[in-house]
PDB file of N, CA and C in Angstrom:
ATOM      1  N   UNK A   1    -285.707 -45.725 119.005  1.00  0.00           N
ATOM      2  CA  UNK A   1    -287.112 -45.808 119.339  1.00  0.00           C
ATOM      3  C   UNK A   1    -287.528 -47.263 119.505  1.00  0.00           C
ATOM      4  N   UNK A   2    -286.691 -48.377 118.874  1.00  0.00           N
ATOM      5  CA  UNK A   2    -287.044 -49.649 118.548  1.00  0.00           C
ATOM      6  C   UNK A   2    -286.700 -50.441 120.215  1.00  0.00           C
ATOM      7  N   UNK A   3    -286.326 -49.648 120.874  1.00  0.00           N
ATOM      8  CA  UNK A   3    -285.724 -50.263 122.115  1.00  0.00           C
ATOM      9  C   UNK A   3    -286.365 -49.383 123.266  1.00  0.00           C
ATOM     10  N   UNK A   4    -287.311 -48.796 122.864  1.00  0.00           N
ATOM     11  CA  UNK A   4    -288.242 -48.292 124.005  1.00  0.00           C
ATOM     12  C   UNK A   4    -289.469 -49.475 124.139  1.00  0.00           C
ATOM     13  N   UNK A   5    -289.987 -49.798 122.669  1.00  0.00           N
ATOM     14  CA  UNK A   5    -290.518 -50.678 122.509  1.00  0.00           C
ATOM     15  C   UNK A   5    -291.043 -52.583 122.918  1.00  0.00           C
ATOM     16  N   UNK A   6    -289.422 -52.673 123.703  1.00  0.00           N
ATOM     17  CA  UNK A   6    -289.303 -54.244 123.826  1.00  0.00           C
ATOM     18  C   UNK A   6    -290.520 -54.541 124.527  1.00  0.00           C
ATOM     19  N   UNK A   7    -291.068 -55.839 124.007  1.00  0.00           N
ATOM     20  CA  UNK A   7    -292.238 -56.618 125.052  1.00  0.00           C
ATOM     21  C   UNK A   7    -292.630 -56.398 126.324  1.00  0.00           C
ATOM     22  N   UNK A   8    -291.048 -57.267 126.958  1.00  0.00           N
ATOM     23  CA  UNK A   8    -291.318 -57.360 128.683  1.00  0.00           C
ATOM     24  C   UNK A   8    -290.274 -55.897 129.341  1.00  0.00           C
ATOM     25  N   UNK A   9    -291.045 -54.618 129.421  1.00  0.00           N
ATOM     26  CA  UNK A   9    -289.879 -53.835 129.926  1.00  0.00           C
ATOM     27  C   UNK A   9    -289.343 -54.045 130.987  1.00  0.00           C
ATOM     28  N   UNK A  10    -288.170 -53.544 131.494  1.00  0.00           N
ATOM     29  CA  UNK A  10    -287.097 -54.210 132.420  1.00  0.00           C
ATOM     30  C   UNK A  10    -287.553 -52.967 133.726  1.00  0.00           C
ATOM     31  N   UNK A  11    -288.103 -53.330 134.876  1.00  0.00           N
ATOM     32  CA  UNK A  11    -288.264 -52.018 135.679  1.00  0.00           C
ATOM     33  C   UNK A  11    -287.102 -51.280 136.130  1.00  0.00           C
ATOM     34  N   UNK A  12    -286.155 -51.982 136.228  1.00  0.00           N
ATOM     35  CA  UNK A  12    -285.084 -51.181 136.302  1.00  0.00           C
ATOM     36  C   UNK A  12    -284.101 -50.826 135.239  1.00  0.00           C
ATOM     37  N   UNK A  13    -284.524 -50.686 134.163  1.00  0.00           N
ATOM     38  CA  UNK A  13    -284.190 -50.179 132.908  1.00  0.00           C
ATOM     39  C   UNK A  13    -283.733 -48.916 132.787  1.00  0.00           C
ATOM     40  N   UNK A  14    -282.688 -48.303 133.129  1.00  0.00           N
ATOM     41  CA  UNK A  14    -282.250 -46.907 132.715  1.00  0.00           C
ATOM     42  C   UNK A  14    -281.680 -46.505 131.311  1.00  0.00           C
ATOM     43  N   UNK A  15    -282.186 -45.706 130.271  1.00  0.00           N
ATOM     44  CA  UNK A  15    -281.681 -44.875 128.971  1.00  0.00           C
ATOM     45  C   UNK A  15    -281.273 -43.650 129.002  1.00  0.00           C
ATOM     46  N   UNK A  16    -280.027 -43.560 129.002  1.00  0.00           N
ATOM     47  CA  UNK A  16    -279.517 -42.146 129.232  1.00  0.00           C
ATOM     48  C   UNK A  16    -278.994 -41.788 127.635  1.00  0.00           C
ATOM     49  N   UNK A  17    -280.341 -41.018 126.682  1.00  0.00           N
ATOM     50  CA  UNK A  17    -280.010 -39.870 125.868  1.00  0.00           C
ATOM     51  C   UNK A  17    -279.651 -38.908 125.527  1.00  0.00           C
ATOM     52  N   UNK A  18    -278.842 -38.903 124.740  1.00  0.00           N
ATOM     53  CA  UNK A  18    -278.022 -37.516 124.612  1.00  0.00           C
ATOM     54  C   UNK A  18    -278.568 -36.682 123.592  1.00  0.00           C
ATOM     55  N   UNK A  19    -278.994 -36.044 123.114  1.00  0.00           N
ATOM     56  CA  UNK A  19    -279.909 -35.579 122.246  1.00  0.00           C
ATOM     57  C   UNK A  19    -279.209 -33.849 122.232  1.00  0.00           C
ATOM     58  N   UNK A  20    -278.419 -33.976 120.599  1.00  0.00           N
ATOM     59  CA  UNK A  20    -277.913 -32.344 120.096  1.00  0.00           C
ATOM     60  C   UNK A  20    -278.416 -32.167 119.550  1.00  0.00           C
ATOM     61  N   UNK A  21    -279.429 -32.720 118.535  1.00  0.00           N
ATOM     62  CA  UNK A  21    -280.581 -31.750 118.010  1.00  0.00           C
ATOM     63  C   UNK A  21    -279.933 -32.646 116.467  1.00  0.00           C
ATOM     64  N   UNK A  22    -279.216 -33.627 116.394  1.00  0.00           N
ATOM     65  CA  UNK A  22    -278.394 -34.119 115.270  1.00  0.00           C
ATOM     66  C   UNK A  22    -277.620 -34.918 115.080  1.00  0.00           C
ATOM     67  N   UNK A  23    -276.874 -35.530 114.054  1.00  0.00           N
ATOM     68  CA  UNK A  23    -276.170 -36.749 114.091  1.00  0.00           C
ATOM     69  C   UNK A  23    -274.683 -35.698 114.327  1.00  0.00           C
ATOM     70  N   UNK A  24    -274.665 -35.244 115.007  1.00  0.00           N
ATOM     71  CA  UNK A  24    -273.315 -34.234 115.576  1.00  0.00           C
ATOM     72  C   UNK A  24    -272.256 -34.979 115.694  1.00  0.00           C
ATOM     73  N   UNK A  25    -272.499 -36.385 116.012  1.00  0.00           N
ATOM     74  CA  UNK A  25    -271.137 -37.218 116.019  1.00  0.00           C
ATOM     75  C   UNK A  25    -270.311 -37.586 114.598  1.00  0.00           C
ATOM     76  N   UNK A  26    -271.466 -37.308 113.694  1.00  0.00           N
ATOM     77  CA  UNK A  26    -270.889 -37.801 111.966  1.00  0.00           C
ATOM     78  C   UNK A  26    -269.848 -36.750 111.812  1.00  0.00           C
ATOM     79  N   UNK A  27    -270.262 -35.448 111.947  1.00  0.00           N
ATOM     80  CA  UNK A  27    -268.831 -34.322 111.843  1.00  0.00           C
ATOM     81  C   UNK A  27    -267.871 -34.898 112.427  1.00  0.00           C
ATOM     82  N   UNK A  28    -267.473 -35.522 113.151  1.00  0.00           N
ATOM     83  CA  UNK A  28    -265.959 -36.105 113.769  1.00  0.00           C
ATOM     84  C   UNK A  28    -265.380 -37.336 112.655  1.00  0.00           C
ATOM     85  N   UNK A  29    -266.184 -37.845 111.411  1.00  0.00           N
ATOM     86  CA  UNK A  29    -265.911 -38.527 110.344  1.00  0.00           C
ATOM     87  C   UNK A  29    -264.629 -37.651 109.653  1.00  0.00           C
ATOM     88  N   UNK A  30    -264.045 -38.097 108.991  1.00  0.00           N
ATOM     89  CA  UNK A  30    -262.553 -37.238 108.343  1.00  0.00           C
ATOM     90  C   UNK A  30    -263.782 -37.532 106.744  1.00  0.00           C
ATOM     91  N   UNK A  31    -263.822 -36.576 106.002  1.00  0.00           N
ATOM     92  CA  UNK A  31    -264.140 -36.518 104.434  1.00  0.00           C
ATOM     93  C   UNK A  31    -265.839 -36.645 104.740  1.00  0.00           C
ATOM     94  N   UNK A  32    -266.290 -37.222 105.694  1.00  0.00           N
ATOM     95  CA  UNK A  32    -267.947 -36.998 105.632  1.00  0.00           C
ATOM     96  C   UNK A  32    -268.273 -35.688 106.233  1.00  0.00           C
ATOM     97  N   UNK A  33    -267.292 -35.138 106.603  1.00  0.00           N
ATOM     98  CA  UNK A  33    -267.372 -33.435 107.113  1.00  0.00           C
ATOM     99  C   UNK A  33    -267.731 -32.579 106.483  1.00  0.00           C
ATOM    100  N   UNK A  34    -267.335 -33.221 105.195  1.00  0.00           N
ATOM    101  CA  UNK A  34    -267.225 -32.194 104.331  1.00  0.00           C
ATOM    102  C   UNK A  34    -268.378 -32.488 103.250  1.00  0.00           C
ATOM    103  N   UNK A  35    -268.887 -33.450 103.226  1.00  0.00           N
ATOM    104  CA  UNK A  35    -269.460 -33.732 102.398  1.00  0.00           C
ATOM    105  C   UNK A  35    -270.837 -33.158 102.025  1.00  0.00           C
ATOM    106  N   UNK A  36    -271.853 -33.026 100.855  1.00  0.00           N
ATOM    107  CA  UNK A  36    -272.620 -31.669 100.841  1.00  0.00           C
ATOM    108  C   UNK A  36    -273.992 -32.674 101.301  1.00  0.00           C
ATOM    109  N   UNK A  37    -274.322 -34.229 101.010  1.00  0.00           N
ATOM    110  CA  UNK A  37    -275.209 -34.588 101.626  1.00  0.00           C
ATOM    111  C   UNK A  37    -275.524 -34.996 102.901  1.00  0.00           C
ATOM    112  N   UNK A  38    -274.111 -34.430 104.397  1.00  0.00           N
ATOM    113  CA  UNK A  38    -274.350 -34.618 105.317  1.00  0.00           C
ATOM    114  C   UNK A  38    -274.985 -34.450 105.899  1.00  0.00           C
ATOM    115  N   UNK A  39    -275.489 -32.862 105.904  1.00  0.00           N
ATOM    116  CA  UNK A  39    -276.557 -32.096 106.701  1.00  0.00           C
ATOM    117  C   UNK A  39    -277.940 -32.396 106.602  1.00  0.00           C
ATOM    118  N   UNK A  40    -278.544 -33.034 105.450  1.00  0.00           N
ATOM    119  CA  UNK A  40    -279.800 -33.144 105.131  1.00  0.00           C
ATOM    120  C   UNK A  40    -280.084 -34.897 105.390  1.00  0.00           C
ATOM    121  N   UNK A  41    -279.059 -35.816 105.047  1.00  0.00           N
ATOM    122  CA  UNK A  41    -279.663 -36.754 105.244  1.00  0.00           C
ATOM    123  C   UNK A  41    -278.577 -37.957 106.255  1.00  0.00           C
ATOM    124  N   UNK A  42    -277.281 -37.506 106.622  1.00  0.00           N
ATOM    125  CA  UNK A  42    -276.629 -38.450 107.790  1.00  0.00           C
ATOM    126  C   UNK A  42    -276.700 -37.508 109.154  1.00  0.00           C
ATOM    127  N   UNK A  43    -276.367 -36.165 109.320  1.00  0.00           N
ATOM    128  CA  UNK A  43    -276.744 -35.749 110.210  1.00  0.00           C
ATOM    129  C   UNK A  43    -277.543 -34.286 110.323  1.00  0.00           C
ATOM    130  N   UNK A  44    -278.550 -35.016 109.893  1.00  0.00           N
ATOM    131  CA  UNK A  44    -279.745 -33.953 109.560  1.00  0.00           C
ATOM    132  C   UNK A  44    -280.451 -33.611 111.291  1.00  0.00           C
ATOM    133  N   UNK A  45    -280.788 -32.003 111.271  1.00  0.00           N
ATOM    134  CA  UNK A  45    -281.095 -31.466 112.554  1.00  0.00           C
ATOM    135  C   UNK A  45    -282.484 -31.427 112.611  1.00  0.00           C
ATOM    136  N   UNK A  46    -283.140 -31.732 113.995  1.00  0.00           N
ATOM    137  CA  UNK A  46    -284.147 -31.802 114.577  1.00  0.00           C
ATOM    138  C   UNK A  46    -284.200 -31.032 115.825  1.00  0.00           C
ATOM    139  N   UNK A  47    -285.690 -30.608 116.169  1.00  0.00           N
ATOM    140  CA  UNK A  47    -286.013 -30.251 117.136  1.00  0.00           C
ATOM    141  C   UNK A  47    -286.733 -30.725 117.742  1.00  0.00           C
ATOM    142  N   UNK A  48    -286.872 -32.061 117.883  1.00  0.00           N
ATOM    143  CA  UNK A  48    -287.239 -33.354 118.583  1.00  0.00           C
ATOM    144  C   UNK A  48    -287.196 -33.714 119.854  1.00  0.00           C
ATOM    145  N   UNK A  49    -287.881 -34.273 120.687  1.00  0.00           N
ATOM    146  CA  UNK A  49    -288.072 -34.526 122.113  1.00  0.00           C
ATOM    147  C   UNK A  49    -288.435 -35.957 122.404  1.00  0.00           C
ATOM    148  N   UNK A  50    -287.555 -37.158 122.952  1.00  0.00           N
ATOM    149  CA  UNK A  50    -287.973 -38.314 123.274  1.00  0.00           C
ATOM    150  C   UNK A  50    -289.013 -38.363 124.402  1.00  0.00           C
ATOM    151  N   UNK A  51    -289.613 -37.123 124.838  1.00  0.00           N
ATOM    152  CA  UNK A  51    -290.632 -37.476 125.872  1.00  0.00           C
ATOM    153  C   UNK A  51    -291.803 -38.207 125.348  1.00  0.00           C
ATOM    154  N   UNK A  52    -292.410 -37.973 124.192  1.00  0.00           N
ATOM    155  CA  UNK A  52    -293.619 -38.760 123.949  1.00  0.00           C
ATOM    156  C   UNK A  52    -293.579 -40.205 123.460  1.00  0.00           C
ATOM    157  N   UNK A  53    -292.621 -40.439 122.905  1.00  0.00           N
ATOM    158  CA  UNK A  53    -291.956 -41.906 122.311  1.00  0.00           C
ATOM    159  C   UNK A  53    -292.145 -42.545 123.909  1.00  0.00           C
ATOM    160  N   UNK A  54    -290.900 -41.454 125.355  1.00  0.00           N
ATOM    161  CA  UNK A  54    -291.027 -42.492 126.305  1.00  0.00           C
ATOM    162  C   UNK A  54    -292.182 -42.904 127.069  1.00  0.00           C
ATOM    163  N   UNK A  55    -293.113 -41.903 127.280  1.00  0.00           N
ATOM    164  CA  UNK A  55    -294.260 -42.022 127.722  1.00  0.00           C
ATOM    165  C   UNK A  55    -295.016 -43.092 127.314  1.00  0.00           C
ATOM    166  N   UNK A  56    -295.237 -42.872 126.041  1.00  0.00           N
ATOM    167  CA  UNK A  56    -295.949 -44.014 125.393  1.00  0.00           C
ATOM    168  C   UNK A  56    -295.720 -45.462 125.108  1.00  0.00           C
ATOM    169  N   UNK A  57    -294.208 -45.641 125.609  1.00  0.00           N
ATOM    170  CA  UNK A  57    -293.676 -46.625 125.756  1.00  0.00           C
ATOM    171  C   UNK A  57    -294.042 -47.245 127.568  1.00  0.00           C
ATOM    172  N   UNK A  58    -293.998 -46.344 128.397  1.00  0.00           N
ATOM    173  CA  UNK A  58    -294.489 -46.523 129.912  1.00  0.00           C
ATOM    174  C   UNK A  58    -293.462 -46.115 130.328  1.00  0.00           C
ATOM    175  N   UNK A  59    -292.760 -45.321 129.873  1.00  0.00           N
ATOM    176  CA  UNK A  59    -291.318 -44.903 131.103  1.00  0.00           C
ATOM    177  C   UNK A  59    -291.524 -43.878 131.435  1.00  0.00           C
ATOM    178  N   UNK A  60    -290.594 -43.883 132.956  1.00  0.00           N
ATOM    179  CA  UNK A  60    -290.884 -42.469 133.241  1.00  0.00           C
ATOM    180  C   UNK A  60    -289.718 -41.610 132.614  1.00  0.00           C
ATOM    181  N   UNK A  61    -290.041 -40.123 132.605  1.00  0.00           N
ATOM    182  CA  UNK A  61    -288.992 -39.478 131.378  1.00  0.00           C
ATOM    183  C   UNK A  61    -288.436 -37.989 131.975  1.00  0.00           C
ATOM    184  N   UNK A  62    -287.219 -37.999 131.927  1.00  0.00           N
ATOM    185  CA  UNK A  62    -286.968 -36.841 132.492  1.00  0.00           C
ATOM    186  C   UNK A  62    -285.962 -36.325 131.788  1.00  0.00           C
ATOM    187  N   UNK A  63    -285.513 -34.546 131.854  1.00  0.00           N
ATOM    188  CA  UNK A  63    -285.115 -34.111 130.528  1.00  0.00           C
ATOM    189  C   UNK A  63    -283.895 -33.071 131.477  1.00  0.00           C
ATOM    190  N   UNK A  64    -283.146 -32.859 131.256  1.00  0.00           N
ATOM    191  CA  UNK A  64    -281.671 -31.825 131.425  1.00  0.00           C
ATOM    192  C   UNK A  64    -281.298 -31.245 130.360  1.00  0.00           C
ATOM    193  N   UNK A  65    -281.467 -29.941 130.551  1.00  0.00           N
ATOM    194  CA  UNK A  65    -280.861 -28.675 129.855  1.00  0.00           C
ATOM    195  C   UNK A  65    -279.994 -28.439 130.267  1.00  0.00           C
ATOM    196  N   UNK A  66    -280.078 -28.462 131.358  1.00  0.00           N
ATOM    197  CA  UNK A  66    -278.460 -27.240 131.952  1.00  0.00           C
ATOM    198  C   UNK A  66    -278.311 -28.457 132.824  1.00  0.00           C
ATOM    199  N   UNK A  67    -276.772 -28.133 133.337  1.00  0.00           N
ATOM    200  CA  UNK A  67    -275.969 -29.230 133.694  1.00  0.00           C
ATOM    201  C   UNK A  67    -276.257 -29.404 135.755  1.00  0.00           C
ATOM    202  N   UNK A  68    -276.966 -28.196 136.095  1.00  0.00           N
ATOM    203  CA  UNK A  68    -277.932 -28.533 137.119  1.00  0.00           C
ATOM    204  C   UNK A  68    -279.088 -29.177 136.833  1.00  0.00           C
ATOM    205  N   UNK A  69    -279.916 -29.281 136.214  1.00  0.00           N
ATOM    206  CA  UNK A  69    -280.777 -30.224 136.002  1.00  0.00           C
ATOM    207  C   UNK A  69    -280.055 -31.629 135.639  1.00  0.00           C
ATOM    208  N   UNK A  70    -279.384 -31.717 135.139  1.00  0.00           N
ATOM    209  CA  UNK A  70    -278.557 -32.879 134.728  1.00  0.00           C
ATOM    210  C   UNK A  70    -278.025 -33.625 135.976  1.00  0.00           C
ATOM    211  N   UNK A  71    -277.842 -32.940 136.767  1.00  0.00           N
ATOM    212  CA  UNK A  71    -277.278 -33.021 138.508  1.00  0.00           C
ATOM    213  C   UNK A  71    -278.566 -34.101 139.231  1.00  0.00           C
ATOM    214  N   UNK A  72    -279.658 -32.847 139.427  1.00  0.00           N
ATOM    215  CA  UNK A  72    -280.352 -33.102 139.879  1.00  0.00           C
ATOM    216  C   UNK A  72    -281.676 -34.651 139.615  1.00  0.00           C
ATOM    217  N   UNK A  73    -281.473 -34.867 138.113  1.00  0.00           N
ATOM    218  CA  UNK A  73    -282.055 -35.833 137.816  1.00  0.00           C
ATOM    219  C   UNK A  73    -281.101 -37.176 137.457  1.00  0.00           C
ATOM    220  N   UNK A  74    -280.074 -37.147 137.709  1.00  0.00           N
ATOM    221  CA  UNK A  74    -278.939 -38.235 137.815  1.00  0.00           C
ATOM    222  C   UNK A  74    -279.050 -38.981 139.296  1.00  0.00           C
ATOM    223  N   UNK A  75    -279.387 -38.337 140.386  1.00  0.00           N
ATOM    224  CA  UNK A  75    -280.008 -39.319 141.393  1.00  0.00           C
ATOM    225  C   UNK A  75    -280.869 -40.114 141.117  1.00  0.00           C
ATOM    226  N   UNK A  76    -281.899 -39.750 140.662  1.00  0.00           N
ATOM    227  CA  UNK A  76    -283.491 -40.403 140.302  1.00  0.00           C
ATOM    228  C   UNK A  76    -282.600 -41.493 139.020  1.00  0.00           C
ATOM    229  N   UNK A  77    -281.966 -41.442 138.232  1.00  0.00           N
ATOM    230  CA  UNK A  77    -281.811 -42.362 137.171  1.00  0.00           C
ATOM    231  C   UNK A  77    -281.127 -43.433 137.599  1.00  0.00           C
ATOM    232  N   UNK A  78    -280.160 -42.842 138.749  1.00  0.00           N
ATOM    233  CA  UNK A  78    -279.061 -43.899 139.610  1.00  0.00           C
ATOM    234  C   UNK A  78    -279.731 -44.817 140.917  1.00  0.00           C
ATOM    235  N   UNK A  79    -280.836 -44.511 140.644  1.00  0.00           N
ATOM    236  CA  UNK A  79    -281.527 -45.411 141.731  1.00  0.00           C
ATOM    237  C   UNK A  79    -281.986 -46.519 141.543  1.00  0.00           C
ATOM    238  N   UNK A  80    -282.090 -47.186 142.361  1.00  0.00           N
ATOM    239  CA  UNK A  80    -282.860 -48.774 142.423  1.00  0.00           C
ATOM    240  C   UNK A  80    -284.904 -48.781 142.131  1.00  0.00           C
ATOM    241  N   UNK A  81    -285.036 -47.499 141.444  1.00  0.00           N
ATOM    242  CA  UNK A  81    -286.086 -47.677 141.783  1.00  0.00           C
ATOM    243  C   UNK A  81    -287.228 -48.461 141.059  1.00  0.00           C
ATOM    244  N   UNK A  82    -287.972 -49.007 141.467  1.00  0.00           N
ATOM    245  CA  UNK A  82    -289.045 -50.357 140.872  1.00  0.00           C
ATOM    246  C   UNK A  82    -290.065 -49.646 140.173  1.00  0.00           C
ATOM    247  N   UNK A  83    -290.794 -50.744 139.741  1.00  0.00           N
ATOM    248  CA  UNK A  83    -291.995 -50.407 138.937  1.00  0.00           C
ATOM    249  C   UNK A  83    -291.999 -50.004 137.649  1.00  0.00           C
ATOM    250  N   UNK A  84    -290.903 -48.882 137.042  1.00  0.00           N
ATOM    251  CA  UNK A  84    -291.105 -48.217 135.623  1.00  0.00           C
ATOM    252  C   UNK A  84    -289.190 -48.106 135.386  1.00  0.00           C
ATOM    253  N   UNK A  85    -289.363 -48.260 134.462  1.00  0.00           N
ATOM    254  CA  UNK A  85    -287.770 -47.818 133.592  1.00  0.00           C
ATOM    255  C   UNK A  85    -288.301 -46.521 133.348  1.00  0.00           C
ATOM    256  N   UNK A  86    -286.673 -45.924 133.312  1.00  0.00           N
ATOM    257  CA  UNK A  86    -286.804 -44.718 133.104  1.00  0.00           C
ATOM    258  C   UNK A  86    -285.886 -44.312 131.926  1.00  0.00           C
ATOM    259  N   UNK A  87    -286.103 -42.879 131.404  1.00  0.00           N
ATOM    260  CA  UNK A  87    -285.134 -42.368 130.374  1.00  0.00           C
ATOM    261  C   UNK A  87    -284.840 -41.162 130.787  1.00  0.00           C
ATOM    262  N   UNK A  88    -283.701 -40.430 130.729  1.00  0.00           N
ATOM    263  CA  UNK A  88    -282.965 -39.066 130.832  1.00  0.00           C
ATOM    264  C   UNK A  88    -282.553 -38.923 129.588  1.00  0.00           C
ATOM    265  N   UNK A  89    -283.258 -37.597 128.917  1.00  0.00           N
ATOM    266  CA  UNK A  89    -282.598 -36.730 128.155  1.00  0.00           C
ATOM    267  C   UNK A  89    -282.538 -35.707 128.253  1.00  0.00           C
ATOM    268  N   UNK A  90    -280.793 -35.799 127.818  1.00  0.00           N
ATOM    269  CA  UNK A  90    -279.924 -34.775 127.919  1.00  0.00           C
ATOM    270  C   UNK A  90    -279.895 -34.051 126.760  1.00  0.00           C
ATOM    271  N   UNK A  91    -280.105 -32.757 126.363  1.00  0.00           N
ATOM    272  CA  UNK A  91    -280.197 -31.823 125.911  1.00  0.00           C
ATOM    273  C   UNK A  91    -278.770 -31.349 125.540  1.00  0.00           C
ATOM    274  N   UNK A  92    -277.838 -31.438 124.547  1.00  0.00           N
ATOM    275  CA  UNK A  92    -276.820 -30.711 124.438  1.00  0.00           C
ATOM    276  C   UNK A  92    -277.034 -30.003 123.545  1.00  0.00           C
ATOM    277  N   UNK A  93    -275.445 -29.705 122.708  1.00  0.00           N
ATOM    278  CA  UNK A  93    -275.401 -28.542 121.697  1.00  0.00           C
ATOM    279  C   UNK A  93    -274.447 -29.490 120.818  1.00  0.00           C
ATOM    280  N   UNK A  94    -274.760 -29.624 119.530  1.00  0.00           N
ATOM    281  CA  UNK A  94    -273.813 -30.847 118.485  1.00  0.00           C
ATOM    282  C   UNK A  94    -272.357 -30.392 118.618  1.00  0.00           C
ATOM    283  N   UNK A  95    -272.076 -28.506 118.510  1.00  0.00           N
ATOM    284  CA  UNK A  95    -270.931 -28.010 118.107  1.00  0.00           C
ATOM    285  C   UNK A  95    -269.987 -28.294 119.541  1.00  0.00           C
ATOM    286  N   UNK A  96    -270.633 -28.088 120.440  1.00  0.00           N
ATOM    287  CA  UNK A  96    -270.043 -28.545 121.759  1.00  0.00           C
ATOM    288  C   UNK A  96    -269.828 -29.881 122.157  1.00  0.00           C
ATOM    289  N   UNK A  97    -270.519 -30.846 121.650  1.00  0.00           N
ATOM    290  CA  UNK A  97    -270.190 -32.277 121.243  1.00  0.00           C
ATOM    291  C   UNK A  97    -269.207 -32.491 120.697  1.00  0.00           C
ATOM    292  N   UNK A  98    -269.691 -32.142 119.586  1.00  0.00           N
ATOM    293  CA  UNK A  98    -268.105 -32.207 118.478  1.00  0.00           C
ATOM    294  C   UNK A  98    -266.946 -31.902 118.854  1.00  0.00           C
ATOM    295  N   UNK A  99    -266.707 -30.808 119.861  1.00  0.00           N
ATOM    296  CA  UNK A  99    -265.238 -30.243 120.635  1.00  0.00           C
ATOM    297  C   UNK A  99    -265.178 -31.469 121.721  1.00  0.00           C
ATOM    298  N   UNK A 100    -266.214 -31.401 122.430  1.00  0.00           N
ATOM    299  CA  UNK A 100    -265.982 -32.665 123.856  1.00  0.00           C
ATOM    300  C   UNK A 100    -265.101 -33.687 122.705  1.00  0.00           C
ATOM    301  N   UNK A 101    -265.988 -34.246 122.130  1.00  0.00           N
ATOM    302  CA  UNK A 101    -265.378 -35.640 121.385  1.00  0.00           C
ATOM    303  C   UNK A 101    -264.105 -35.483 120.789  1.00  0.00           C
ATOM    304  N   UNK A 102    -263.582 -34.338 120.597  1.00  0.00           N
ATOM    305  CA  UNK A 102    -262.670 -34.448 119.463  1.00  0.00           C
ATOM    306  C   UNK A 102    -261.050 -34.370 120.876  1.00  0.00           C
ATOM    307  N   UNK A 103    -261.612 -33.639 121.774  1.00  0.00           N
ATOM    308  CA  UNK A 103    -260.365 -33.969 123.410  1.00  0.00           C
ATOM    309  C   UNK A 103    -260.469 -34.839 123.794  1.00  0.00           C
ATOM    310  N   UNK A 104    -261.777 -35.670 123.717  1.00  0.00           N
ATOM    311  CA  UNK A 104    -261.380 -36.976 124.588  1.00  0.00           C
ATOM    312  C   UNK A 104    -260.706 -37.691 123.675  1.00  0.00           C
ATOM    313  N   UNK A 105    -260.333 -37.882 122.675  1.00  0.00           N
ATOM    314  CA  UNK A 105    -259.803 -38.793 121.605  1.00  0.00           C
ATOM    315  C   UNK A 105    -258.480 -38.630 121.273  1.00  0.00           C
ATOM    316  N   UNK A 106    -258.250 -37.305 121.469  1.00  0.00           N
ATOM    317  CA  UNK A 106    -257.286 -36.384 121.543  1.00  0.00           C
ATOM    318  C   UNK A 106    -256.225 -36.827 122.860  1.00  0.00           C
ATOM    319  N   UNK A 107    -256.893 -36.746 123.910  1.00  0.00           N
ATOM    320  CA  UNK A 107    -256.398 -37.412 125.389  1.00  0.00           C
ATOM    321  C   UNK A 107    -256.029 -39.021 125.125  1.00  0.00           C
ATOM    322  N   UNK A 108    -256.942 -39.756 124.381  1.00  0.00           N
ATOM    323  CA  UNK A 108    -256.726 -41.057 124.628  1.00  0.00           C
ATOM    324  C   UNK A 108    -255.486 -41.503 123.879  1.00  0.00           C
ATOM    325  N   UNK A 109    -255.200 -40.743 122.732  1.00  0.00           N
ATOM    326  CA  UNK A 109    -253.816 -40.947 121.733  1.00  0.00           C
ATOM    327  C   UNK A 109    -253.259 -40.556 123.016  1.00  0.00           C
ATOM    328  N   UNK A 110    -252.570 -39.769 123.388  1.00  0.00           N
ATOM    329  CA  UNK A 110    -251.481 -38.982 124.242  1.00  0.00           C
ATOM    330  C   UNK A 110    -251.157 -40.108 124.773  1.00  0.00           C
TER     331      UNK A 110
END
């Protein structure tokens, strides 16, 4: 949130958020997996939306659920365009995170 904030915003500023609803990446920790104060206070779940943070910051804000919307608003983020920084959030699922992350890492040993 501290970096929506800066002084002079950059107009061509793009933030591409990933937002699972959680610190979904801490489960890929070996022993913090398991641990009983993970869930409540390292990757404690929300149903949270960076649209009003970006707004109120002056960006423009656009959101992907499904991986067509994700399509479709990846032009608009990849553009040159002036005047306002923008933010994309992406909407995933932590448990489906957690699998993505755990193949790509998986791939990169190999």
């Amino acid at each position: 949130m501290n970096a929506l904030g800066i002084k002079y915003p950059i107009p061509g500023l793009r933030i591409l958020l990933l937002n699972n609803g959680g610190g979904g990446i801490f489960h890929l920790l070996p022993g913090l997996n398991r641990s009983e104060v993970m869930p409540g206070f390292v990757a404690a779940s929300h149903r949270l939306s960076a649209k009003g943070w970006a707004e109120s910051a002056g960006y423009r804000y656009l959101e992907a659920t499904t991986e067509a919307e994700f399509h479709t608003h990846f032009s608009s983020f990849i553009s040159p365009e002036t005047g306002t920084p923008l933010l994309l959030e992406v909407k995933t699922e932590a448990e489906r995170d957690s699998d993505v992350f755990k193949e790509y890492y998986h791939h990169i040993k190999s």
